[in-house]
Protein backbone atom coordinates (compact mmCIF):
# COMPACT_ATOMS: atom_id res chain seq x y z
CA UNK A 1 -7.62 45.08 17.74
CA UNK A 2 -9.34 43.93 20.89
CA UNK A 3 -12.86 45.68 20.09
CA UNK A 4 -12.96 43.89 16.84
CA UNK A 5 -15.43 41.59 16.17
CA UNK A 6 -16.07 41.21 20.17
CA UNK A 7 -17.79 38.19 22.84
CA UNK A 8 -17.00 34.99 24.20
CA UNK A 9 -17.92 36.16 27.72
CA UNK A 10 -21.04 38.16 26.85
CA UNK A 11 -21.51 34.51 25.29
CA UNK A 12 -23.07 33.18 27.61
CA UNK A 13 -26.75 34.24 27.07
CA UNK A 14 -25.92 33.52 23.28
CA UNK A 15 -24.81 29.89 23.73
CA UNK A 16 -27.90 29.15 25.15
CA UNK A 17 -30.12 30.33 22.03
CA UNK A 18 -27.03 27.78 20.55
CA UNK A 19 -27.74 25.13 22.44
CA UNK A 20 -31.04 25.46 21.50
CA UNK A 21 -30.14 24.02 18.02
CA UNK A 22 -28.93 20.81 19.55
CA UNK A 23 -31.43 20.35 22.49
CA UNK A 24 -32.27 17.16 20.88
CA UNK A 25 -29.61 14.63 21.61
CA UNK A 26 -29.75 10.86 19.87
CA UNK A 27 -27.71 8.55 22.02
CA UNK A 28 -23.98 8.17 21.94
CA UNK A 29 -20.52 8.14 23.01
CA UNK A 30 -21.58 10.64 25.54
CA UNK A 31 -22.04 10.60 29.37
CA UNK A 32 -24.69 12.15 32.41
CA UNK A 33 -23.26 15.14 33.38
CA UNK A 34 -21.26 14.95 36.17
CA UNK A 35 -20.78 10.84 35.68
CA UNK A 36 -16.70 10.78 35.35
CA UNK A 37 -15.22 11.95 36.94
CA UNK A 38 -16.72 12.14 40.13
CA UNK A 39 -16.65 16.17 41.74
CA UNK A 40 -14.30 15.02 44.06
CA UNK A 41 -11.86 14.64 41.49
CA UNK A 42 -12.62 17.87 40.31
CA UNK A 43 -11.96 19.75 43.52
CA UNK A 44 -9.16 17.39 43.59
CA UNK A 45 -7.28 17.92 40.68
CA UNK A 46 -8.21 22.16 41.02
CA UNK A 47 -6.29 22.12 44.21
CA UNK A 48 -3.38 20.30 42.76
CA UNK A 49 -2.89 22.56 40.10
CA UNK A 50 -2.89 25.62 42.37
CA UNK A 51 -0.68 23.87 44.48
CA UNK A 52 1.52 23.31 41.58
CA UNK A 53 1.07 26.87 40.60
CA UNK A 54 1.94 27.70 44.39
CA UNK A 55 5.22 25.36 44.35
CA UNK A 56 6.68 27.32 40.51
CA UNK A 57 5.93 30.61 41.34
CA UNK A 58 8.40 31.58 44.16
CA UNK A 59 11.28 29.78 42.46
CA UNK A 60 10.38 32.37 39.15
CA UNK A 61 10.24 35.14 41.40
CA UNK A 62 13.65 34.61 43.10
CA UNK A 63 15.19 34.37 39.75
CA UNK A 64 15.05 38.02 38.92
CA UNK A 65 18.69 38.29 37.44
CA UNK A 66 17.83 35.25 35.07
CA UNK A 67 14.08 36.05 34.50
CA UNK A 68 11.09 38.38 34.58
CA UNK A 69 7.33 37.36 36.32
CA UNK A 70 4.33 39.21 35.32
CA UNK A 71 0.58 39.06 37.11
CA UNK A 72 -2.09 40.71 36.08
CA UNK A 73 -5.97 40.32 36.49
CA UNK A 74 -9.01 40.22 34.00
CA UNK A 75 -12.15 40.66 35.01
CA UNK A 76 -15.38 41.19 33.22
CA UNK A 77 -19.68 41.66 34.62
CA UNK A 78 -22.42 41.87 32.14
CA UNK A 79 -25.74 42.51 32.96
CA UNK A 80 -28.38 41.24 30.08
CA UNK A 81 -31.90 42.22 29.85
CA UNK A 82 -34.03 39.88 27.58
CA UNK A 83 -37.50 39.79 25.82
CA UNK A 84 -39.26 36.17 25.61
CA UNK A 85 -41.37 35.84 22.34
CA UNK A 86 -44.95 34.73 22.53
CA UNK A 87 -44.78 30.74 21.69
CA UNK A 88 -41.09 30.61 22.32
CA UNK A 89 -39.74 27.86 24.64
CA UNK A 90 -38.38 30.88 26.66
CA UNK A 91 -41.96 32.16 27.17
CA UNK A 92 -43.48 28.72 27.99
CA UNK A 93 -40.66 28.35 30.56
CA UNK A 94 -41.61 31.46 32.52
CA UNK A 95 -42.73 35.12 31.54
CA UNK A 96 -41.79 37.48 28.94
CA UNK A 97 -38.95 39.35 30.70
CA UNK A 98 -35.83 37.87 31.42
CA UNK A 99 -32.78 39.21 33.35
CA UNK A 100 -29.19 37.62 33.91
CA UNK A 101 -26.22 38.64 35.92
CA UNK A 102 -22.54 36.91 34.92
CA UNK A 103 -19.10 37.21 35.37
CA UNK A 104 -15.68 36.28 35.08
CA UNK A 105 -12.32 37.09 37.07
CA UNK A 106 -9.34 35.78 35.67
CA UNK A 107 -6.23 35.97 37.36
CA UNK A 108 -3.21 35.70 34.50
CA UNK A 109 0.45 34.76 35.53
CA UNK A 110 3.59 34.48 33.47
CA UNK A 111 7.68 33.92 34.30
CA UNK A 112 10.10 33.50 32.08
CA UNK A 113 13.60 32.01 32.87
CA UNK A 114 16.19 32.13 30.06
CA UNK A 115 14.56 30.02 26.94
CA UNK A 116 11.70 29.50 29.19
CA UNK A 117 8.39 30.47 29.73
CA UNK A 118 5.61 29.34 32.02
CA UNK A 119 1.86 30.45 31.94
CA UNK A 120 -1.00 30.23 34.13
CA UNK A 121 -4.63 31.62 34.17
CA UNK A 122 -7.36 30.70 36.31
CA UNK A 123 -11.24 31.47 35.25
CA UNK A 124 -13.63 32.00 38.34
CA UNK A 125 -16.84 32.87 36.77
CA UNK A 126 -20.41 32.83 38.39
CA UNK A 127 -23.96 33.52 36.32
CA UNK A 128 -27.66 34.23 37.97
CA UNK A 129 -30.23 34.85 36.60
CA UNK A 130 -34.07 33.53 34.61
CA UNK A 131 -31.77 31.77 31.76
CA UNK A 132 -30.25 28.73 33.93
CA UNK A 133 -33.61 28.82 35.53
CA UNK A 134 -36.00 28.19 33.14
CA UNK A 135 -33.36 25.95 31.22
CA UNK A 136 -33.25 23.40 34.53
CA UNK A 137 -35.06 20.38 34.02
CA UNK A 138 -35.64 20.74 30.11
CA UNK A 139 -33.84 19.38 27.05
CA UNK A 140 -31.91 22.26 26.25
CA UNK A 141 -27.85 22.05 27.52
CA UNK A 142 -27.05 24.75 30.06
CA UNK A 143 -23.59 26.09 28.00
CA UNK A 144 -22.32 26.68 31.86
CA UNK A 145 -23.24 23.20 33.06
CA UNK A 146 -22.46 21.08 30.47
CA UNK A 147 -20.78 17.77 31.59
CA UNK A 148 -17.13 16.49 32.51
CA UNK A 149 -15.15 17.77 29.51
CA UNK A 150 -12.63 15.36 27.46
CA UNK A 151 -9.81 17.35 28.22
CA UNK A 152 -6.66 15.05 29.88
CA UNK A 153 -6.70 17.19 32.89
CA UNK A 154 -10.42 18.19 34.21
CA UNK A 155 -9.22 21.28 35.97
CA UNK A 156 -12.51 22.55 37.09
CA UNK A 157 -14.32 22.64 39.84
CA UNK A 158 -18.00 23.68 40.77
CA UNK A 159 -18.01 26.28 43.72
CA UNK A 160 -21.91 26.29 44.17
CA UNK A 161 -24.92 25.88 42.00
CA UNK A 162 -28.85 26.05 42.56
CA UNK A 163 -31.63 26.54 39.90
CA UNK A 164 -30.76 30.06 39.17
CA UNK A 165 -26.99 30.37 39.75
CA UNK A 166 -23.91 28.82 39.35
CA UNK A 167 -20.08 29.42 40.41
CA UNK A 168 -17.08 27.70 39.24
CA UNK A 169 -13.32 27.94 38.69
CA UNK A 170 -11.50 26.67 35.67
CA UNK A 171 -7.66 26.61 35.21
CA UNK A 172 -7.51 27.42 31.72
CA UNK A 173 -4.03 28.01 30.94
CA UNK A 174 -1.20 25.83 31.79
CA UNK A 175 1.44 26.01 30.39
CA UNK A 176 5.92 25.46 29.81
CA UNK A 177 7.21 27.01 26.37
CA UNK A 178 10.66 26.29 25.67
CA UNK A 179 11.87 28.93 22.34
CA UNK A 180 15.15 28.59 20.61
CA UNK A 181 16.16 29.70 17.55
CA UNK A 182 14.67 27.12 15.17
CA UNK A 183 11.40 27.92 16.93
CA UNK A 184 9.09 27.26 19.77
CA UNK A 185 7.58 23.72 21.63
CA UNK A 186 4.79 24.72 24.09
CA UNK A 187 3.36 22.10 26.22
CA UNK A 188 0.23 21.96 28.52
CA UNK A 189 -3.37 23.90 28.49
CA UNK A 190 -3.17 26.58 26.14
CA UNK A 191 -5.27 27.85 23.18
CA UNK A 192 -4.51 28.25 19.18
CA UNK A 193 -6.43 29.84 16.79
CA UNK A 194 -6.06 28.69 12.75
CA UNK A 195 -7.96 30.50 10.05
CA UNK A 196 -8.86 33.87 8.83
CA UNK A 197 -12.36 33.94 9.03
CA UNK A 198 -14.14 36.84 10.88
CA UNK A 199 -17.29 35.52 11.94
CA UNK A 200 -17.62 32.30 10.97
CA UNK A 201 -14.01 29.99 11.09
CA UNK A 202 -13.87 26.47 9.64
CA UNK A 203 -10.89 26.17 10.00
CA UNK A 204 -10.71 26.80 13.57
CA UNK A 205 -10.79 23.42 15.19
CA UNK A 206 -10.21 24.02 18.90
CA UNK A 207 -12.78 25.98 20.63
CA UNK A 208 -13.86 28.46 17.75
CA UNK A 209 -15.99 31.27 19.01
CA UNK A 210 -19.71 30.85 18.06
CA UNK A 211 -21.01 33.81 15.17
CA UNK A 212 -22.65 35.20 17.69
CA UNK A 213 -20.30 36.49 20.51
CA UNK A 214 -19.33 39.70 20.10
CA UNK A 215 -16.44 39.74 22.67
CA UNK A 216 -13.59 37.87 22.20
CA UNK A 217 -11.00 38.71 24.65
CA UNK A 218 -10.22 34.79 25.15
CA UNK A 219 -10.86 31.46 23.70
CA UNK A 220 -10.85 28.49 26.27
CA UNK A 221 -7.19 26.22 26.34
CA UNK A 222 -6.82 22.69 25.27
CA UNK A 223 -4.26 20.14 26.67
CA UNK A 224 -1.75 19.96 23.65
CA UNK A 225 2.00 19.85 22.73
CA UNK A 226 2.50 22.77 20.04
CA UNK A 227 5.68 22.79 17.76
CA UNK A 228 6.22 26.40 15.67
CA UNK A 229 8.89 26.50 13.34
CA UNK A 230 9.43 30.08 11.60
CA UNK A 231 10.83 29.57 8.82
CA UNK A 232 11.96 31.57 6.18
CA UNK A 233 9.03 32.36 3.66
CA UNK A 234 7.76 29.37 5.56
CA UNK A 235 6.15 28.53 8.83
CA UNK A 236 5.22 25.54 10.33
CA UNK A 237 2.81 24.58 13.30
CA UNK A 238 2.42 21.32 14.33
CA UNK A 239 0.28 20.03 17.71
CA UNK A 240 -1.40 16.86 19.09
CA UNK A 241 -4.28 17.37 21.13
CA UNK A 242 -5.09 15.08 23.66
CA UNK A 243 -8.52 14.26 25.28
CA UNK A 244 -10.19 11.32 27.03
CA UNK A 245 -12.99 8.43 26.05
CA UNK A 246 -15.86 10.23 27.52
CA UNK A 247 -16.98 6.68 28.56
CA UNK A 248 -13.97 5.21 30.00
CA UNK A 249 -12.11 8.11 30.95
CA UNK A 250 -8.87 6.90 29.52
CA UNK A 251 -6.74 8.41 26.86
CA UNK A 252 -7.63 7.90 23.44
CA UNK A 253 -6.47 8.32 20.37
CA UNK A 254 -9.64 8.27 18.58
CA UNK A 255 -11.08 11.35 20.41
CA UNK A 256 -7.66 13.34 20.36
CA UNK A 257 -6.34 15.77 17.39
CA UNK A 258 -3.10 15.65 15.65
CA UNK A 259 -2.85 18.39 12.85
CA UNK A 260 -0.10 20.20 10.81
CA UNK A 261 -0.50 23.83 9.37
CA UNK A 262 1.99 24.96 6.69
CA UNK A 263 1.95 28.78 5.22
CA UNK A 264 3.52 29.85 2.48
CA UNK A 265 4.07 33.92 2.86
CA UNK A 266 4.68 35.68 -0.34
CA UNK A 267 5.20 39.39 -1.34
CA UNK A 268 1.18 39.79 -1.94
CA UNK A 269 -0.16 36.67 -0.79
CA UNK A 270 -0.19 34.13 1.69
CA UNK A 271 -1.40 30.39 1.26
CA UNK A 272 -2.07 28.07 4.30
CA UNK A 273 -1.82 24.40 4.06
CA UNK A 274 -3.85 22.45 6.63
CA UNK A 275 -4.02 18.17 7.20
CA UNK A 276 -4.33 16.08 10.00
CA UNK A 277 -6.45 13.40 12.24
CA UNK A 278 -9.63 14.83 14.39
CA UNK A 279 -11.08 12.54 16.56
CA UNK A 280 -10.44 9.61 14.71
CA UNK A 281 -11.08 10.92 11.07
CA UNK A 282 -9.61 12.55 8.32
CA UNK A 283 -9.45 16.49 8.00
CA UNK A 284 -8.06 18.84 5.35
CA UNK A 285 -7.50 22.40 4.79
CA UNK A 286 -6.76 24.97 2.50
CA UNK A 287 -6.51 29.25 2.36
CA UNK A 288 -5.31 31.91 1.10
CA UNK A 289 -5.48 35.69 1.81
CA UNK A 290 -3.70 38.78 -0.04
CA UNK A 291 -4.35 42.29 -1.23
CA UNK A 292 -7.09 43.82 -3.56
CA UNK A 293 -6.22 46.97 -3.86
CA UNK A 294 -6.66 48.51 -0.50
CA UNK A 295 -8.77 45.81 0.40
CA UNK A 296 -7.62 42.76 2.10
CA UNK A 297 -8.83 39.50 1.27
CA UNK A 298 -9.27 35.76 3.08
CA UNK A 299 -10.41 32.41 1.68
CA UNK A 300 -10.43 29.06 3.61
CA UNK A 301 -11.95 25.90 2.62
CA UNK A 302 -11.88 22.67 4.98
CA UNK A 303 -13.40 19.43 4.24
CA UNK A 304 -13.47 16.67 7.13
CA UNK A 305 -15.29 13.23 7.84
CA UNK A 306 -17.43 12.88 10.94
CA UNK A 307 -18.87 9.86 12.38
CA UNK A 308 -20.42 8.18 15.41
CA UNK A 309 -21.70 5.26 16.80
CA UNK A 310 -25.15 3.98 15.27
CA UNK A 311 -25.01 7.09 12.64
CA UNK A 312 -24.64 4.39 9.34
CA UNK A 313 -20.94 5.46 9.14
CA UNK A 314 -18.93 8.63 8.67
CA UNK A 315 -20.14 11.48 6.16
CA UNK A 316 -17.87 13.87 4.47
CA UNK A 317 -18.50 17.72 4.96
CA UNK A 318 -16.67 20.45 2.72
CA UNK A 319 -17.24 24.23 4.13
CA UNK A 320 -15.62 27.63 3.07
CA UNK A 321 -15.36 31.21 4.16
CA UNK A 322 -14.56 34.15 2.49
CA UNK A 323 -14.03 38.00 3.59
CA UNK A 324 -13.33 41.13 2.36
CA UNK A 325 -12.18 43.94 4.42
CA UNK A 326 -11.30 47.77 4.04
CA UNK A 327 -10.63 51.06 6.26
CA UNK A 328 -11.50 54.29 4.45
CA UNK A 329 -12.08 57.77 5.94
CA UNK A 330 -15.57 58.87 6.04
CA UNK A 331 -16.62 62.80 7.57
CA UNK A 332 -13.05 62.74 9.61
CA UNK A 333 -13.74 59.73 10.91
CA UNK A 334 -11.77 56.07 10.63
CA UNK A 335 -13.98 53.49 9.56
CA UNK A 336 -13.54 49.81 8.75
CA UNK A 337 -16.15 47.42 7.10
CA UNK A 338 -15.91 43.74 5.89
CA UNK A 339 -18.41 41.62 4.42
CA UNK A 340 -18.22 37.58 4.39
CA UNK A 341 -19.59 34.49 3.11
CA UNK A 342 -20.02 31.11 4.80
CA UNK A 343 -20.69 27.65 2.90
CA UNK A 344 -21.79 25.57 6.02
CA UNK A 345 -21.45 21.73 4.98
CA UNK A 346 -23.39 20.45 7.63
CA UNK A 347 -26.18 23.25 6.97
CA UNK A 348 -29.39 22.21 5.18
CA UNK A 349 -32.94 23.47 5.16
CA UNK A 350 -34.71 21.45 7.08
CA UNK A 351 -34.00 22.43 10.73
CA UNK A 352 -35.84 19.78 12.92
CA UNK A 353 -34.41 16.96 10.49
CA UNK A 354 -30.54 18.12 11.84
CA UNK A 355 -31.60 18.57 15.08
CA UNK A 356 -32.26 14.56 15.11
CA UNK A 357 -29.24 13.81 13.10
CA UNK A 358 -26.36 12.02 15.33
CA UNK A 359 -23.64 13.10 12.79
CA UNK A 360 -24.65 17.11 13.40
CA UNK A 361 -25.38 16.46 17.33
CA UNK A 362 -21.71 15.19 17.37
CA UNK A 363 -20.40 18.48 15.19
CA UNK A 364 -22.59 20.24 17.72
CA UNK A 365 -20.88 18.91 21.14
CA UNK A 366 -17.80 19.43 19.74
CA UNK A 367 -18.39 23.04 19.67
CA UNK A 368 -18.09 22.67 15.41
CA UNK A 369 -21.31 23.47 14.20
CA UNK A 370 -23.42 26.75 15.37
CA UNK A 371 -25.54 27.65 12.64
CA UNK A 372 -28.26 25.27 10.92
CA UNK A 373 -27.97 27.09 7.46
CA UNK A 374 -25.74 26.65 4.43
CA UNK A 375 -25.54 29.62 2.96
CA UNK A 376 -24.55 32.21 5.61
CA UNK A 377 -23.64 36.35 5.61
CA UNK A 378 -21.98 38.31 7.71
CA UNK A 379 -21.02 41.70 7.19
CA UNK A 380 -19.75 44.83 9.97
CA UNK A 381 -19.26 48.26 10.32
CA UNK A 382 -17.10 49.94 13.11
CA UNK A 383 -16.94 53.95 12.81
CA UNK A 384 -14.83 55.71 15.45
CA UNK A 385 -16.75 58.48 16.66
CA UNK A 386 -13.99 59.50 19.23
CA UNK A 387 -10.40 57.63 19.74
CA UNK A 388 -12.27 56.21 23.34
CA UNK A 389 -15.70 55.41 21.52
CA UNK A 390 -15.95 53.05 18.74
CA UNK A 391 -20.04 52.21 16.72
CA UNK A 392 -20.48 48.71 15.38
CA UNK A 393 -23.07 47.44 13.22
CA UNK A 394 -22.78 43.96 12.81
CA UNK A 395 -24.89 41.67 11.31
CA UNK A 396 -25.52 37.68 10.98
CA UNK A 397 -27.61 36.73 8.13
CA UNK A 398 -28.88 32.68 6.84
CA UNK A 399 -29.15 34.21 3.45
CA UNK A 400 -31.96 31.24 2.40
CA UNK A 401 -34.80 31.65 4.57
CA UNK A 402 -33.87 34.44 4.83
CA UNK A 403 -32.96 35.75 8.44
CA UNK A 404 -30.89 37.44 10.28
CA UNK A 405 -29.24 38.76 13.63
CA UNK A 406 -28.74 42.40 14.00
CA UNK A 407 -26.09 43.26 16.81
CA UNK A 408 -24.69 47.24 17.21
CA UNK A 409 -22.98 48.19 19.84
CA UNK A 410 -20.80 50.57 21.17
CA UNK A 411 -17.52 49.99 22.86
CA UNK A 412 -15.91 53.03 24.95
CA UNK A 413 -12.21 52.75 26.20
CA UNK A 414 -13.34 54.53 29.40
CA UNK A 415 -9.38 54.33 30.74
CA UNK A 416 -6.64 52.57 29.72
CA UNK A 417 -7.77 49.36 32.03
CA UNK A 418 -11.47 49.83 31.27
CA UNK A 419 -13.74 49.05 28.45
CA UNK A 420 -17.50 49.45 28.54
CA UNK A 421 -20.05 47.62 25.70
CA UNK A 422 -23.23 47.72 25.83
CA UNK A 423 -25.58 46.83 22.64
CA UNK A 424 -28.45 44.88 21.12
CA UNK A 425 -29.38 41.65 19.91
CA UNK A 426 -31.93 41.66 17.44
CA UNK A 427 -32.72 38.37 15.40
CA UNK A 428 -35.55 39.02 12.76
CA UNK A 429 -37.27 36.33 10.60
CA UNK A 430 -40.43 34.99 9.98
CA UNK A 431 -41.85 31.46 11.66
CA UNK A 432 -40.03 28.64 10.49
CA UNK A 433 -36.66 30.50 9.83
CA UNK A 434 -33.57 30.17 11.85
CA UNK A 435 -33.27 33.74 13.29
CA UNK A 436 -37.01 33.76 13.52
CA UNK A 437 -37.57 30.24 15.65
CA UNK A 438 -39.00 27.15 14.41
CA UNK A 439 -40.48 24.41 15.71
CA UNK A 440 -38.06 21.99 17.67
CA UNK A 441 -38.54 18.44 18.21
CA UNK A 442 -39.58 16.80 21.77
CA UNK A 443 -39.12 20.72 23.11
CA UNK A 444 -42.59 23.27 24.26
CA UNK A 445 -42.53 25.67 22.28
CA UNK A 446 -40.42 27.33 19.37
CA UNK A 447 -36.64 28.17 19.10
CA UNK A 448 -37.51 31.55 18.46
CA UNK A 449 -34.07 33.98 19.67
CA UNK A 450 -34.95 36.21 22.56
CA UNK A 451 -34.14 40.15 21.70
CA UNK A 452 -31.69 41.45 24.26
CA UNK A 453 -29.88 44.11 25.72
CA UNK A 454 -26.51 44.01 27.67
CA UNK A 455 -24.29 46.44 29.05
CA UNK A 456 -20.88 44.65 29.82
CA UNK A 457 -17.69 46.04 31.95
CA UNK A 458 -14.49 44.94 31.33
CA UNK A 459 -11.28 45.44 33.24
CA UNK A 460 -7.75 44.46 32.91
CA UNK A 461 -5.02 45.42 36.11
């Protein structure tokens, strides 16, 4: 269901209030944005993956008796409107209104040619607005200017950038899958998504959507070879995911992924088996969903070991996640629900002590740690007030302090290529807590969340 739990685009606003969490940074394996490789290898390698794109399409197109080619087009805009609270570091950056412009247009190509296909999708996304301002020249990461990524390929390339804006495109799909009967091998950028949690996914280790976003049409693609063997009763995944020494810029097999997933699918209940090697350390898996009655149900427990340079050695982290979910009929109108519970590892009460810990700030860059909290909540209600309009109440809670992050929203299906959202963000705690700011070290003023309002198009051709 694509209104389900929505954002990674309307994310963008969100990931800053993220990045918040890990504005301070202890030294490490980790390099000046920009500092390798150079943007003219950027612009570089863009143009020779369009020209590669250029060079397979025609060939796919010709071969209409042997294949099929599809293009279509994404494209999203969001306009957010934001308040800055007193003694927040938003509010010591500027005033107490801010307002940001973004978008995305993503053009989305696939051929196929007897057992194979080929994909290709290209992000061009721009943002303006007072967040990127008042974040330049601070601390805090911009989540749209972050550095040189690990990936093997660095297929992006900055368009234009100033204090308040910034333009880029991004080829974030790439790739050749070759299916035969005894499954599928898929090779190149692409994305993969393990785990059944809603809101919170531990056991989503490649670009997991933060709690937060509330629109998750697509998750960004990793370089990786992907094996899936459907079995009977049975399936297997297995992938290796490559990425680069962040100093060096060679490959490396201590900063790359290699993983296995097994499920077992029985006539109630299915059980996930989950083992490999992430970046260099030890990571293990294991969940379960089924039926309760009409309910359906999800568990998933991980434990890994992180560790970096000058952190004392690797620590071990076990997390879990578990949901509940159910559809009922309520005045003539559908409705489905599900509450769920997150055991954050990493998560602790004292929030400025993580924020200096190396160990988290590595979980944190990785995109593997959002939340500061170890016992988390999330819970959501979507009633269908018309077939084209859809309510949500959703809800993020750090059940200790305790806080939390109201978000309803309504989504209307205004055609069948259209989709409007617009909602609220509205964090509420007291001073101290983690949805109601607290003081961050080396940073003016507080990490208090800014309350917002967005009103987001999205359109698919």
């Amino acid at each position: 269901m694509r209104e389900m739990l929505a954002g990674e685009n309307g994310g963008d606003a969100h990931g800053a209030e993220s990045a918040m969490s890990g504005a301070v940074r202890m030294p490490g394996r980790r390099l000046a944005p920009g500092a390798w490789p150079p943007r003219a290898c950027h612009a570089a390698a863009l143009r020779a993956s369009l020209a590669g794109l250029a060079i397979c399409v025609p060939p796919l197109s010709r071969a209409a008796a042997g294949g099929a080619v599809q293009v279509e087009v994404y494209a999203n805009t969001e306009l957010r409107l934001s308040h800055a609270p007193a003694g927040s570091f938003w509010r010591e950056q500027g005033g107490s209104t801010m307002a940001d412009l973004s978008g995305v247009v993503r053009p989305m190509f696939s051929g196929t040619r007897g057992d194979f296909e080929l994909k290709a999708e290209i992000d061009f996304a721009g943002q303006i607005g007072d967040t990127r301002e008042r974040l330049q020249g601070t601390a805090v990461p911009d989540r749209q200017g972050a550095g040189a990524p690990q990936t093997l390929l660095d297929l992006e390339s900055v368009i234009a950038e100033g204090r308040r804006h910034r333009s880029s495109a991004r080829v974030d799909r790439l790739s050749l899958a070759w299916s035969r009967p005894w499954g599928t091998v898929t090779v190149g950028r692409q994305a993969i998504t393990w785990g059944g949690g809603l809101v919170f996914n531990p056991f989503d280790l490649f670009n997991p959507f933060a709690p937060s976003d509330v629109v998750r049409d697509y998750k960004n693609g990793d370089d990786m070879i992907h094996l899936d063997l459907p079995l009977t009763d049975l399936g297997v995944q297995l992938l290796a995911v490559g990425r680069r020494d962040p100093l060096t810029g060679r490959i490396s097999a201590e900063e790359s992924s290699f993983a296995a997933q097994v499920r077992l699918r029985q006539a109630r209940t299915d059980w996930t088996l989950m083992g490999g090697w992430h970046y260099g350390e030890p990571v293990l898996g294991l969940g379960g969903s089924g039926l309760l009655g009409e309910a359906t149900w999800h568990v998933d427990a991980t434990w890994l070991r992180v560790g970096t340079e000058g952190s004392g050695g690797a620590r071990a982290f076990a997390s879990a996640v578990a949901n509940l979910q159910y559809s009922w009929v309520w005045g003539g109108r559908n409705v489905l629900g599900f509450v769920e519970y997150h055991f954050s590892g990493p998560g602790g009460s004292n929030y400025g002590a993580a924020l200096l810990d190396p160990v988290l700030a590595t979980l944190r860059s990785r995109g593997s740690l959002f939340v500061l909290g170890r016992h988390l909540g999330a819970a959501s209600l979507q009633i269908e007030w018309h077939p084209l309009l859809n309510f949500f109440l959703g809800s993020l809670a750090n059940l200790e302090d305790p806080s939390f992050l109201l978000q309803p929203r309504f989504v209307w299906s205004a055609s069948d290529a259209v989709q409007v959202t617009s909602g609220v963000d509205l964090p509420v705690g007291s001073r101290g807590s983690e949805y109601g700011g607290f003081q961050v070290p080396g940073l003016v003023g507080n990490s208090a969340p800014r309350p917002s309002f967005y009103f987001l198009v999205s359109c698919w051709f």
